[in-house]
PDB file of N, CA and C in Angstrom:
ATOM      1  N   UNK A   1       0.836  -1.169   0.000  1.00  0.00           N
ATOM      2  CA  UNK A   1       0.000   0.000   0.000  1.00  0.00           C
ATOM      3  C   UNK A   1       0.887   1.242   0.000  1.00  0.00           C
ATOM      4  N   UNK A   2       0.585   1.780  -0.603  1.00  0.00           N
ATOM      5  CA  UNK A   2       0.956   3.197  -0.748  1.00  0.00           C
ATOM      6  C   UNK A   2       1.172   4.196   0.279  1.00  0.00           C
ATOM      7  N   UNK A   3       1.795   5.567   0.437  1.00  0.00           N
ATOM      8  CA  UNK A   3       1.824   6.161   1.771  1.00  0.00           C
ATOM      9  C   UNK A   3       0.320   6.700   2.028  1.00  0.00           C
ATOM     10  N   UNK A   4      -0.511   6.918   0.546  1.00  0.00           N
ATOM     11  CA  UNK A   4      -1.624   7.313   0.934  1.00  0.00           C
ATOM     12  C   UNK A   4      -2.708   6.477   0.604  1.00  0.00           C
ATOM     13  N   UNK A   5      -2.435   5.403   1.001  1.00  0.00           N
ATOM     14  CA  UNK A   5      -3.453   4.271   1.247  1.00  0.00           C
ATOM     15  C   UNK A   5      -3.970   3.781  -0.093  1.00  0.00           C
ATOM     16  N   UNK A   6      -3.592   4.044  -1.033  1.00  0.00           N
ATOM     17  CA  UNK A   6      -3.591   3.183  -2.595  1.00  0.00           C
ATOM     18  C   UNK A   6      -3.079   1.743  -2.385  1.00  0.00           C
ATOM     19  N   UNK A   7      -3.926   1.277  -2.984  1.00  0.00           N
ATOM     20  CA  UNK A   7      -3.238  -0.457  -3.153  1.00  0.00           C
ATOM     21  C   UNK A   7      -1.650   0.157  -4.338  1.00  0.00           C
ATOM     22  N   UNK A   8      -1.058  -1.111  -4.847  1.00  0.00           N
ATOM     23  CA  UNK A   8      -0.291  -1.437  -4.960  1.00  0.00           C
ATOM     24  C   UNK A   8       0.090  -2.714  -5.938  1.00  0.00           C
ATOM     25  N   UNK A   9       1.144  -2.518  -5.939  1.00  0.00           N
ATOM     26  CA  UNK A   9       1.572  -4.225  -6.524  1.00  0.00           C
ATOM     27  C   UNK A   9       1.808  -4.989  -5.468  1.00  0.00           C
ATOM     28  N   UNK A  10       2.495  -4.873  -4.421  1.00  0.00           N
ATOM     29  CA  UNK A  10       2.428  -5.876  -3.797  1.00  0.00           C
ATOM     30  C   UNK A  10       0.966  -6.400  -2.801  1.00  0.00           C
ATOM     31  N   UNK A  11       0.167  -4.917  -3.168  1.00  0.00           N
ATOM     32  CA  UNK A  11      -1.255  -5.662  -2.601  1.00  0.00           C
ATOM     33  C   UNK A  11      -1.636  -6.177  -3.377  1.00  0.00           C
ATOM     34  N   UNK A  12      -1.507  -6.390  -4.497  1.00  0.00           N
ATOM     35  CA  UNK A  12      -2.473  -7.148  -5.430  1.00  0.00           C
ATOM     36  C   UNK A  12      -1.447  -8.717  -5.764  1.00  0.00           C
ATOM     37  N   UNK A  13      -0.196  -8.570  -5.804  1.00  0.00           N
ATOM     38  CA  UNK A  13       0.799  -9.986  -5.351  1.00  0.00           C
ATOM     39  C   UNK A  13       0.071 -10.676  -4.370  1.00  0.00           C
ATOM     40  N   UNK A  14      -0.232  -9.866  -3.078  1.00  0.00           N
ATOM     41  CA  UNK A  14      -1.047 -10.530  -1.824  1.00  0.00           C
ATOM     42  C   UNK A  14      -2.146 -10.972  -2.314  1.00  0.00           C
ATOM     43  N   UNK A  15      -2.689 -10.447  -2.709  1.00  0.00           N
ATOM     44  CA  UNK A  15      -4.124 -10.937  -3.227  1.00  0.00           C
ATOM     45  C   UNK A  15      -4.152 -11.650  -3.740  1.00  0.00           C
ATOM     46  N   UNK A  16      -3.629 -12.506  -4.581  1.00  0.00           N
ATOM     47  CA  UNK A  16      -2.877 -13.671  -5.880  1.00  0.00           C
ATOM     48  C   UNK A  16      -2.663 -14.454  -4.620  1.00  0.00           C
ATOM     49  N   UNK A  17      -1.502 -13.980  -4.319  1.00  0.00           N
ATOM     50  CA  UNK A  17      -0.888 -15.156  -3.409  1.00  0.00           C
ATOM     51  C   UNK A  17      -0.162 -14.630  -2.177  1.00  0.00           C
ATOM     52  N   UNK A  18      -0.936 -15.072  -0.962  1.00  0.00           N
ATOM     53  CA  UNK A  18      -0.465 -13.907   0.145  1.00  0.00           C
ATOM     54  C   UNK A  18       0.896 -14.508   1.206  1.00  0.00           C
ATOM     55  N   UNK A  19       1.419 -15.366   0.552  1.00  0.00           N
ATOM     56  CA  UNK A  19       2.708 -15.823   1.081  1.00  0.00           C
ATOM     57  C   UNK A  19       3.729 -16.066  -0.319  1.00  0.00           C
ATOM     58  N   UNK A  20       3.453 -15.254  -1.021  1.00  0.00           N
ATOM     59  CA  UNK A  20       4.676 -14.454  -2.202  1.00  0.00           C
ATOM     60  C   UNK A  20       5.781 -14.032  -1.662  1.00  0.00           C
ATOM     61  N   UNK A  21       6.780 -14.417  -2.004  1.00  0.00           N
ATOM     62  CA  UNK A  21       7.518 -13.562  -1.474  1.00  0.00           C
ATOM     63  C   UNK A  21       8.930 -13.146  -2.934  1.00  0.00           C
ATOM     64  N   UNK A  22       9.094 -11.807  -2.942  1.00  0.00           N
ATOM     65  CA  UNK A  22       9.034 -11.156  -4.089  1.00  0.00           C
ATOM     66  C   UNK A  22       9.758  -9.891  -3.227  1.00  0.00           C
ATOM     67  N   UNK A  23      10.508  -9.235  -4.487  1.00  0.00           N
ATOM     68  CA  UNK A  23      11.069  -7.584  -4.167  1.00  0.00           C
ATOM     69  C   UNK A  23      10.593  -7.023  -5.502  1.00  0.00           C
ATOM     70  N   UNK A  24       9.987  -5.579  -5.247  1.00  0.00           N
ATOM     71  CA  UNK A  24      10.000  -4.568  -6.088  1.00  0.00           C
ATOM     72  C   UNK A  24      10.619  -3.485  -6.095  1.00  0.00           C
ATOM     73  N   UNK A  25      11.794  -2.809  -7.372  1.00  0.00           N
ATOM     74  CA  UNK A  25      12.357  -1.543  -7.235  1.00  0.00           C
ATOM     75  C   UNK A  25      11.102  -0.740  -7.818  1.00  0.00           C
ATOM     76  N   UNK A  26      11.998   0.691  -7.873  1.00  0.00           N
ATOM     77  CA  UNK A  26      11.316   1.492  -8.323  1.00  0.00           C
ATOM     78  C   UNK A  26      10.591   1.439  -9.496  1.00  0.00           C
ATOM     79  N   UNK A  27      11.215   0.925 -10.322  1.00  0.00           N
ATOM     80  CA  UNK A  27      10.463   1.013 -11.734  1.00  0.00           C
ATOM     81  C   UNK A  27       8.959   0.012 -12.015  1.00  0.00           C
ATOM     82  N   UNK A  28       9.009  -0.376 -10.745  1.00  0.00           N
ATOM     83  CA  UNK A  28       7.161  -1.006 -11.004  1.00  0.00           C
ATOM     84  C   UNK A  28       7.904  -2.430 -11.210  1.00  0.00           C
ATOM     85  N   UNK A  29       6.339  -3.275 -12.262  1.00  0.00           N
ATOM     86  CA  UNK A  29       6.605  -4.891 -12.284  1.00  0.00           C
ATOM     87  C   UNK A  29       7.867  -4.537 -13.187  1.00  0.00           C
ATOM     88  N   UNK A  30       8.506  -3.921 -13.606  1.00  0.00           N
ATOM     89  CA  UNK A  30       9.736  -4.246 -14.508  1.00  0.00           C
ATOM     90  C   UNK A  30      10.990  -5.103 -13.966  1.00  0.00           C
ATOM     91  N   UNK A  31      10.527  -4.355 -12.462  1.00  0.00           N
ATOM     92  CA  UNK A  31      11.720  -4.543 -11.570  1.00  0.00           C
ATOM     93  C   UNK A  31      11.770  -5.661 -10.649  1.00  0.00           C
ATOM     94  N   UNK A  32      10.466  -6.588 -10.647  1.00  0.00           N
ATOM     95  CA  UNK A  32       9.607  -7.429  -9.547  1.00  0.00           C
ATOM     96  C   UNK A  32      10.850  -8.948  -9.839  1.00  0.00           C
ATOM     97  N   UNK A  33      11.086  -9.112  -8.969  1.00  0.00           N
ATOM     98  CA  UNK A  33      11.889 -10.304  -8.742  1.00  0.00           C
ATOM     99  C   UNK A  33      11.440 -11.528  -7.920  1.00  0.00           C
ATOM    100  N   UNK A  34      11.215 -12.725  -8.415  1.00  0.00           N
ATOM    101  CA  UNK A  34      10.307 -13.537  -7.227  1.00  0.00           C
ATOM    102  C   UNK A  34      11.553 -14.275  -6.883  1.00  0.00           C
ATOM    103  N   UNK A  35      11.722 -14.232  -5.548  1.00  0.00           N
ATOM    104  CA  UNK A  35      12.491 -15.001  -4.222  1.00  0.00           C
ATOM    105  C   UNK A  35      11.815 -16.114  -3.963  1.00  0.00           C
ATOM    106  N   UNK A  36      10.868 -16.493  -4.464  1.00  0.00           N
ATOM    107  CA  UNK A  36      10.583 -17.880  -4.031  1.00  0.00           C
ATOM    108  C   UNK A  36      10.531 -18.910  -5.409  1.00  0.00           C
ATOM    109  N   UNK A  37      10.914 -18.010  -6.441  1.00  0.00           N
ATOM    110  CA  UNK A  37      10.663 -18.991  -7.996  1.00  0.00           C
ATOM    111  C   UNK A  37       9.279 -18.674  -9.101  1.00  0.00           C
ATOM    112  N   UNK A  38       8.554 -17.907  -8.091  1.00  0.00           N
ATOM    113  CA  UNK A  38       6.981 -18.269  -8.289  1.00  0.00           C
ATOM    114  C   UNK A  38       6.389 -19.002  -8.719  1.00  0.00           C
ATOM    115  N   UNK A  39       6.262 -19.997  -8.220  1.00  0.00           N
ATOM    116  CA  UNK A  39       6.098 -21.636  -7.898  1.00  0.00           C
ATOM    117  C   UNK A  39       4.273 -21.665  -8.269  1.00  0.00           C
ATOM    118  N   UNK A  40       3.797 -20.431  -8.304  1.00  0.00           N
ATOM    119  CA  UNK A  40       2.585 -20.370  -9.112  1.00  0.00           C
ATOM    120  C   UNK A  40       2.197 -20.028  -9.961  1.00  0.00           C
ATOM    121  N   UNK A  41       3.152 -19.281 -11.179  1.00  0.00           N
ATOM    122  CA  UNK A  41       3.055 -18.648 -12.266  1.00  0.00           C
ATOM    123  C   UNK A  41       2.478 -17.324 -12.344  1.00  0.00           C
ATOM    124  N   UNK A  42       2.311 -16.599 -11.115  1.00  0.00           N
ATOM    125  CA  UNK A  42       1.867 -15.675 -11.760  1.00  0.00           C
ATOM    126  C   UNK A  42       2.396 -14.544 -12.588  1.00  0.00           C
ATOM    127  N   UNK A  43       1.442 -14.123 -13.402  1.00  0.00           N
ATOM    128  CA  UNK A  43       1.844 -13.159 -14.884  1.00  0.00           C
ATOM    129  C   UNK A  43       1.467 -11.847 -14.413  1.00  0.00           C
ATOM    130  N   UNK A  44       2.399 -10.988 -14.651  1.00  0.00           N
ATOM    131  CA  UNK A  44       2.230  -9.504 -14.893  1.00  0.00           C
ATOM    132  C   UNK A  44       0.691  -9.119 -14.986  1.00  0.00           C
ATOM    133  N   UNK A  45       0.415  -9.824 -16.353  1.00  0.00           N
ATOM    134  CA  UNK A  45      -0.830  -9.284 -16.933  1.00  0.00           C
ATOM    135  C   UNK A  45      -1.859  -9.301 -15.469  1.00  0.00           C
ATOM    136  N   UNK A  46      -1.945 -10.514 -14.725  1.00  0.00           N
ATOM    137  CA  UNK A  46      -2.555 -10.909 -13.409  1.00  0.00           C
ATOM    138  C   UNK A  46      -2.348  -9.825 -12.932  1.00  0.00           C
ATOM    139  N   UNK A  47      -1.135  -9.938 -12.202  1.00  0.00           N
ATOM    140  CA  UNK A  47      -0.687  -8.587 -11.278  1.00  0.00           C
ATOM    141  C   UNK A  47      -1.618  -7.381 -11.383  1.00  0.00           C
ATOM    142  N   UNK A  48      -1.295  -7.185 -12.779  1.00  0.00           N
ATOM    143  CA  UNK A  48      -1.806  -5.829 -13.569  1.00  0.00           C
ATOM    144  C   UNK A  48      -3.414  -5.867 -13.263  1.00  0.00           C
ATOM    145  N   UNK A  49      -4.032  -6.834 -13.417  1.00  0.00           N
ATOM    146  CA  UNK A  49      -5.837  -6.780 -13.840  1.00  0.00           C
ATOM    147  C   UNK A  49      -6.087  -6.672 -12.215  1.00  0.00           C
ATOM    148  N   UNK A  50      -5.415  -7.513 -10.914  1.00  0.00           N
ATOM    149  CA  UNK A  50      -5.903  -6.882  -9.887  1.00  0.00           C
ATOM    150  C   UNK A  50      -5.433  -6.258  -9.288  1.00  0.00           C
ATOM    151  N   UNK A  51      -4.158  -5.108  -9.565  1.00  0.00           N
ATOM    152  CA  UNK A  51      -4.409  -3.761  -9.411  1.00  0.00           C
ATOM    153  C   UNK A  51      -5.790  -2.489  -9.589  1.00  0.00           C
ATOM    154  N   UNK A  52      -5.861  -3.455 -10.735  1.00  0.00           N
ATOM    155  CA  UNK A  52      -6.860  -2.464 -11.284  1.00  0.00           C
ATOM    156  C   UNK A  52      -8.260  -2.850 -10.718  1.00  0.00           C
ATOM    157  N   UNK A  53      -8.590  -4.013 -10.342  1.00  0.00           N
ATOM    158  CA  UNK A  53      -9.598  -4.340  -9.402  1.00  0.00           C
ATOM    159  C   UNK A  53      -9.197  -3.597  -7.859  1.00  0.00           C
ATOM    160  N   UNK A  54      -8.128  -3.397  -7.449  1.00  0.00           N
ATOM    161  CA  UNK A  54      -7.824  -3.373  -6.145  1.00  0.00           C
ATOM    162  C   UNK A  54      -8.477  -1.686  -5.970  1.00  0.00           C
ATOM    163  N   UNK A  55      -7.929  -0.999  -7.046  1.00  0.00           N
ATOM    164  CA  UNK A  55      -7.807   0.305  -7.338  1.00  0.00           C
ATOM    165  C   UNK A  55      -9.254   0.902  -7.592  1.00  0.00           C
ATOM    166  N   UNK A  56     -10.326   0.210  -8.193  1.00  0.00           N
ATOM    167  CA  UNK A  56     -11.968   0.332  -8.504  1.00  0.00           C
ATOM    168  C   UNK A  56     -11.780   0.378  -7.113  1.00  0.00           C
ATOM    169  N   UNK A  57     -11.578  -0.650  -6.439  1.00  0.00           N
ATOM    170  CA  UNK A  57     -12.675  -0.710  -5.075  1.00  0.00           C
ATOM    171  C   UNK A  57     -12.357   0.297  -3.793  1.00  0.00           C
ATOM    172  N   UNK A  58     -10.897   0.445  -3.877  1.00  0.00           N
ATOM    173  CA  UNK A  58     -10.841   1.933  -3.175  1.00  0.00           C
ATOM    174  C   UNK A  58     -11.617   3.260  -3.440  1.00  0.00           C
ATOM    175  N   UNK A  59     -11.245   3.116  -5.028  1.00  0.00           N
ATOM    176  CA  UNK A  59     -12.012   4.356  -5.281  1.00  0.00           C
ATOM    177  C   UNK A  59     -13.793   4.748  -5.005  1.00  0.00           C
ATOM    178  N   UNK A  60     -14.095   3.431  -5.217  1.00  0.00           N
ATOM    179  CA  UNK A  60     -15.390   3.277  -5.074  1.00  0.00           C
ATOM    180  C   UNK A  60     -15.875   3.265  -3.130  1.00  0.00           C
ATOM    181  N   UNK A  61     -15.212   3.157  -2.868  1.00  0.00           N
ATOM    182  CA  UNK A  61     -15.404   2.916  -1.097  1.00  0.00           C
ATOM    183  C   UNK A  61     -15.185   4.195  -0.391  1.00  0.00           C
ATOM    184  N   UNK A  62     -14.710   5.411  -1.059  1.00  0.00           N
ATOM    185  CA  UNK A  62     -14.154   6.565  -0.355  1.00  0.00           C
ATOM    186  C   UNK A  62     -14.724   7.054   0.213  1.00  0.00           C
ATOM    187  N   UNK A  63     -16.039   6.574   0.066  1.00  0.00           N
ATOM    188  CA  UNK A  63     -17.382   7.069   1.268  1.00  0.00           C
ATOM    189  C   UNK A  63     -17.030   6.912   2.986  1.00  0.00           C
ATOM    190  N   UNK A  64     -16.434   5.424   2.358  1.00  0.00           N
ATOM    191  CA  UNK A  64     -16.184   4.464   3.678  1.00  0.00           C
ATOM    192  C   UNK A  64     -15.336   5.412   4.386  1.00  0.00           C
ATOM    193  N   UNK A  65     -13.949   5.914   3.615  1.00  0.00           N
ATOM    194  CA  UNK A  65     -13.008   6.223   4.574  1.00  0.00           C
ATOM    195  C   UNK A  65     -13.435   8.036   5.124  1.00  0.00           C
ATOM    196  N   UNK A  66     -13.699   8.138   4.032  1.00  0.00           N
ATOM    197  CA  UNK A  66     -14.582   9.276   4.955  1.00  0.00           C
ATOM    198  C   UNK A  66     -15.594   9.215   6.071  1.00  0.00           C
ATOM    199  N   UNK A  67     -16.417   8.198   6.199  1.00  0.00           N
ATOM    200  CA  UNK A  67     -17.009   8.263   7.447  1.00  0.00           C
ATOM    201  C   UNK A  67     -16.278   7.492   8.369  1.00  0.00           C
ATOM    202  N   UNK A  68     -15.297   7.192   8.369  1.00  0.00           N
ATOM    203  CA  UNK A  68     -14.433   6.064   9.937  1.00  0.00           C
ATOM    204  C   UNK A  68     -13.639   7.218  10.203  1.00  0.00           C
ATOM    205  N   UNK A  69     -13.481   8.358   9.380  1.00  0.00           N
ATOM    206  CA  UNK A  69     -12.989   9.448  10.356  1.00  0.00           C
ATOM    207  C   UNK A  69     -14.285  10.539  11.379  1.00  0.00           C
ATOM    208  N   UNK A  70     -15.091  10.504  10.748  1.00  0.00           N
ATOM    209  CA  UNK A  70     -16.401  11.111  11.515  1.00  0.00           C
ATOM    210  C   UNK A  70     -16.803  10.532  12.240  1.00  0.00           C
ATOM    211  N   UNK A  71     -16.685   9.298  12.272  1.00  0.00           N
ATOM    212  CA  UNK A  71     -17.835   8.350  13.562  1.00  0.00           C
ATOM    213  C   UNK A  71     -16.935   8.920  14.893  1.00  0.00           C
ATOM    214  N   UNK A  72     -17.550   8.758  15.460  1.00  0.00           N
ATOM    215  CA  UNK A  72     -17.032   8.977  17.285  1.00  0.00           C
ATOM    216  C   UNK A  72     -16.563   7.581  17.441  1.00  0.00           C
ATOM    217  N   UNK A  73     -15.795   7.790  18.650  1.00  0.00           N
ATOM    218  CA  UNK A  73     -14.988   6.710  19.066  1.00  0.00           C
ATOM    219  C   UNK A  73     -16.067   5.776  19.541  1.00  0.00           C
ATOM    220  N   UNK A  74     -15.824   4.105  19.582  1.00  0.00           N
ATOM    221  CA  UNK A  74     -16.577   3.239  20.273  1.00  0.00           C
ATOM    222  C   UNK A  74     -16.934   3.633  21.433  1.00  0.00           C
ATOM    223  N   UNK A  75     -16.139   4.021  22.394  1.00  0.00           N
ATOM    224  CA  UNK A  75     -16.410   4.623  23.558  1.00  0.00           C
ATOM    225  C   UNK A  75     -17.367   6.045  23.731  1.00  0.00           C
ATOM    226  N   UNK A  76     -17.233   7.009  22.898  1.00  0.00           N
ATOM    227  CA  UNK A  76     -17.999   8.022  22.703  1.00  0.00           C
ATOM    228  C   UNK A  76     -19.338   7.899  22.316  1.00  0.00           C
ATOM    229  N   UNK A  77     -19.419   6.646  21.347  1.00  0.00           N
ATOM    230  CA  UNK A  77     -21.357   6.112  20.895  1.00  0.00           C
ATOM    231  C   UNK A  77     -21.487   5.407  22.164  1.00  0.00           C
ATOM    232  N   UNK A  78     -20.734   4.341  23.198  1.00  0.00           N
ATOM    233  CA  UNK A  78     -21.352   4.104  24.004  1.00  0.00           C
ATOM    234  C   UNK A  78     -21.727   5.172  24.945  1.00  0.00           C
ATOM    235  N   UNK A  79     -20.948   6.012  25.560  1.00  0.00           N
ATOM    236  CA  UNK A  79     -21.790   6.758  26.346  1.00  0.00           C
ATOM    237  C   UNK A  79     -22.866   7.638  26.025  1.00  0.00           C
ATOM    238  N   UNK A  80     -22.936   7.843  24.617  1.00  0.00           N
ATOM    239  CA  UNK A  80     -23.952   8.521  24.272  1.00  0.00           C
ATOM    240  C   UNK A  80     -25.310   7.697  24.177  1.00  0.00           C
ATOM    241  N   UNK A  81     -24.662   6.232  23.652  1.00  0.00           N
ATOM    242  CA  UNK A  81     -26.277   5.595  24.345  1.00  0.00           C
ATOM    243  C   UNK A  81     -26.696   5.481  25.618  1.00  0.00           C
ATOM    244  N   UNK A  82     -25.549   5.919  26.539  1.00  0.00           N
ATOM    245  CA  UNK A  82     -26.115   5.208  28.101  1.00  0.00           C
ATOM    246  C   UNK A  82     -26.609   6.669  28.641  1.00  0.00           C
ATOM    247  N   UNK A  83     -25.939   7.678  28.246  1.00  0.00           N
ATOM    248  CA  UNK A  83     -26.811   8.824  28.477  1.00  0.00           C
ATOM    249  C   UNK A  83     -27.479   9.536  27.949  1.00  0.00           C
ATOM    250  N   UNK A  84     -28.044   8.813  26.701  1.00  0.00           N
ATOM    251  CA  UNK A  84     -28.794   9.712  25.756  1.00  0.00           C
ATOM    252  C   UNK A  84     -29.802   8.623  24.946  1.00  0.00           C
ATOM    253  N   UNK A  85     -29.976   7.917  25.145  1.00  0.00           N
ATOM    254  CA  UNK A  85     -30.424   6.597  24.501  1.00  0.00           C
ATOM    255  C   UNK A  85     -30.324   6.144  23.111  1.00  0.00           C
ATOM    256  N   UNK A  86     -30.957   5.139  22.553  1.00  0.00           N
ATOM    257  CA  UNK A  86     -30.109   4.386  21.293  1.00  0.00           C
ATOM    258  C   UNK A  86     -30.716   5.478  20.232  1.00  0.00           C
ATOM    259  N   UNK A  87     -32.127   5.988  20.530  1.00  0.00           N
ATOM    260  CA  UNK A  87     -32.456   7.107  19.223  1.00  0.00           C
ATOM    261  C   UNK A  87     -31.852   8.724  19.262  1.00  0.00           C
ATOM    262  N   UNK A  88     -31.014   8.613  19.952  1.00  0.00           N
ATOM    263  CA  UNK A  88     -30.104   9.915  19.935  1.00  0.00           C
ATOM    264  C   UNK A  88     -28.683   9.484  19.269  1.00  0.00           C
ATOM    265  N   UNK A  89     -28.259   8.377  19.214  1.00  0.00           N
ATOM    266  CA  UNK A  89     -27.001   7.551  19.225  1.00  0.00           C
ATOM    267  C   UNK A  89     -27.026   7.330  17.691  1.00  0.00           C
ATOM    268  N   UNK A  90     -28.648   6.908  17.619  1.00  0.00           N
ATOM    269  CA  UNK A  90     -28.869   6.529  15.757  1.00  0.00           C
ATOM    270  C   UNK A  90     -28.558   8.155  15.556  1.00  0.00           C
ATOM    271  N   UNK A  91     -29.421   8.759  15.457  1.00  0.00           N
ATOM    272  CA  UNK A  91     -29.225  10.630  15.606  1.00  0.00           C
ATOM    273  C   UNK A  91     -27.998  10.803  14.498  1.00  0.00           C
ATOM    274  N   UNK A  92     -27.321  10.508  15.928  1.00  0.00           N
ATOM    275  CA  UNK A  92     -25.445  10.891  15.253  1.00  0.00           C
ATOM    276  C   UNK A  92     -24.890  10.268  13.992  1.00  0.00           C
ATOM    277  N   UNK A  93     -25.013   8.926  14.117  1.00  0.00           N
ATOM    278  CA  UNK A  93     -24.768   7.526  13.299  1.00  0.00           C
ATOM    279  C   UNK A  93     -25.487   8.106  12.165  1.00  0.00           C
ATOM    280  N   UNK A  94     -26.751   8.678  11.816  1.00  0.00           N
ATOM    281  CA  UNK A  94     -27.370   9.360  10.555  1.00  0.00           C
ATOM    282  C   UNK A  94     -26.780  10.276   9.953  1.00  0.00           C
ATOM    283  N   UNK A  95     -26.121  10.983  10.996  1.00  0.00           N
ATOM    284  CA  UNK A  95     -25.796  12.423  10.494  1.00  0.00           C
ATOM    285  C   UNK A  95     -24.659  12.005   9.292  1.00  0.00           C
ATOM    286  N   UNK A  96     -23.545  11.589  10.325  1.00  0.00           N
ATOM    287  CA  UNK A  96     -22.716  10.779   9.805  1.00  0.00           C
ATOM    288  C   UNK A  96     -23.080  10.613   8.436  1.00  0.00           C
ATOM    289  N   UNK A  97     -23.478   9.656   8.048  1.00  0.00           N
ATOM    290  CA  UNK A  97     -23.945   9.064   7.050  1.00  0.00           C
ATOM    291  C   UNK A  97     -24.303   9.679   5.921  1.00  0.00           C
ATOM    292  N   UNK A  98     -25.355  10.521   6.299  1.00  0.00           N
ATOM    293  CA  UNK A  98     -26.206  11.313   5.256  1.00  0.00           C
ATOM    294  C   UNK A  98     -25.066  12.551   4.951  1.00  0.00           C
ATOM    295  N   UNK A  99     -24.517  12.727   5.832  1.00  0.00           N
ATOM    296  CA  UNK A  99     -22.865  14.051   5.442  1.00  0.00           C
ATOM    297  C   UNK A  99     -21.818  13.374   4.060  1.00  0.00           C
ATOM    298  N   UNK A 100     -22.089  11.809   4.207  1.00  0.00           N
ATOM    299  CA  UNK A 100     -20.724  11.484   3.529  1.00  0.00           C
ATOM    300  C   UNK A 100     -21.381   9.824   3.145  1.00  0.00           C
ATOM    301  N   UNK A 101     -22.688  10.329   1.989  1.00  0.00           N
ATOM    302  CA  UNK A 101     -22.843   9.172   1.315  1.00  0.00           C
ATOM    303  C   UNK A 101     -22.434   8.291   0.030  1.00  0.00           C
ATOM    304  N   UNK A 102     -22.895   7.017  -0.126  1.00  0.00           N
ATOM    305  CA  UNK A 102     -21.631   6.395  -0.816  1.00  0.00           C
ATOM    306  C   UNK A 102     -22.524   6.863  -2.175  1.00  0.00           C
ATOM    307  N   UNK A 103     -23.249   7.805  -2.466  1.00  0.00           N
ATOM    308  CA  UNK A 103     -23.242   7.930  -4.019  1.00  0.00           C
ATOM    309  C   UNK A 103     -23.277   7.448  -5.104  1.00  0.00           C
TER     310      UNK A 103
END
């Protein structure tokens, strides 16, 4: 994964096969070296197609990561249900939601 949370080649290596073990330089799959033989064949082209699956589904989910920064802490919805009850708690949990829908 990336520094800013983009998949990758080696997330999508994982995804293929999650006990790969492999080095990548800079220059992308040009540079991909398998340390274990790759004893499963996998092809670039692979690599390549679930990147690009890996990469849809982030993009498509950005709803998600936008609301796991808005929700209140586990601890913060519980006390708000114990002192405010569960339809004040939904309340918040809506707001949430309806601020940062998946579109």
């Amino acid at each position: 994964m990336k520094r800013d949370g983009t998949p990758d080649i080696g997330d999508a290596i994982w995804h293929l096969k999650n006990d790969a073990q492999y080095k990548v330089g800079e220059e992308g799959l040009s540079s991909l070296v398998w340390l274990d033989g790759n004893p499963t064949n996998i092809t670039n082209s692979q690599i390549e197609t679930k990147l690009a699956e890996l990469e849809t589904a982030y993009t498509n989910n950005e709803y998600q990561r936008k609301r796991m920064i808005k929700y209140p802490s586990i601890e913060d919805q519980l006390d708000d249900i114990y002192h405010n009850g569960i339809d004040a708690w939904k309340a918040t949990i809506k707001k949430v939601k309806d601020d940062n829908p998946k579109e």
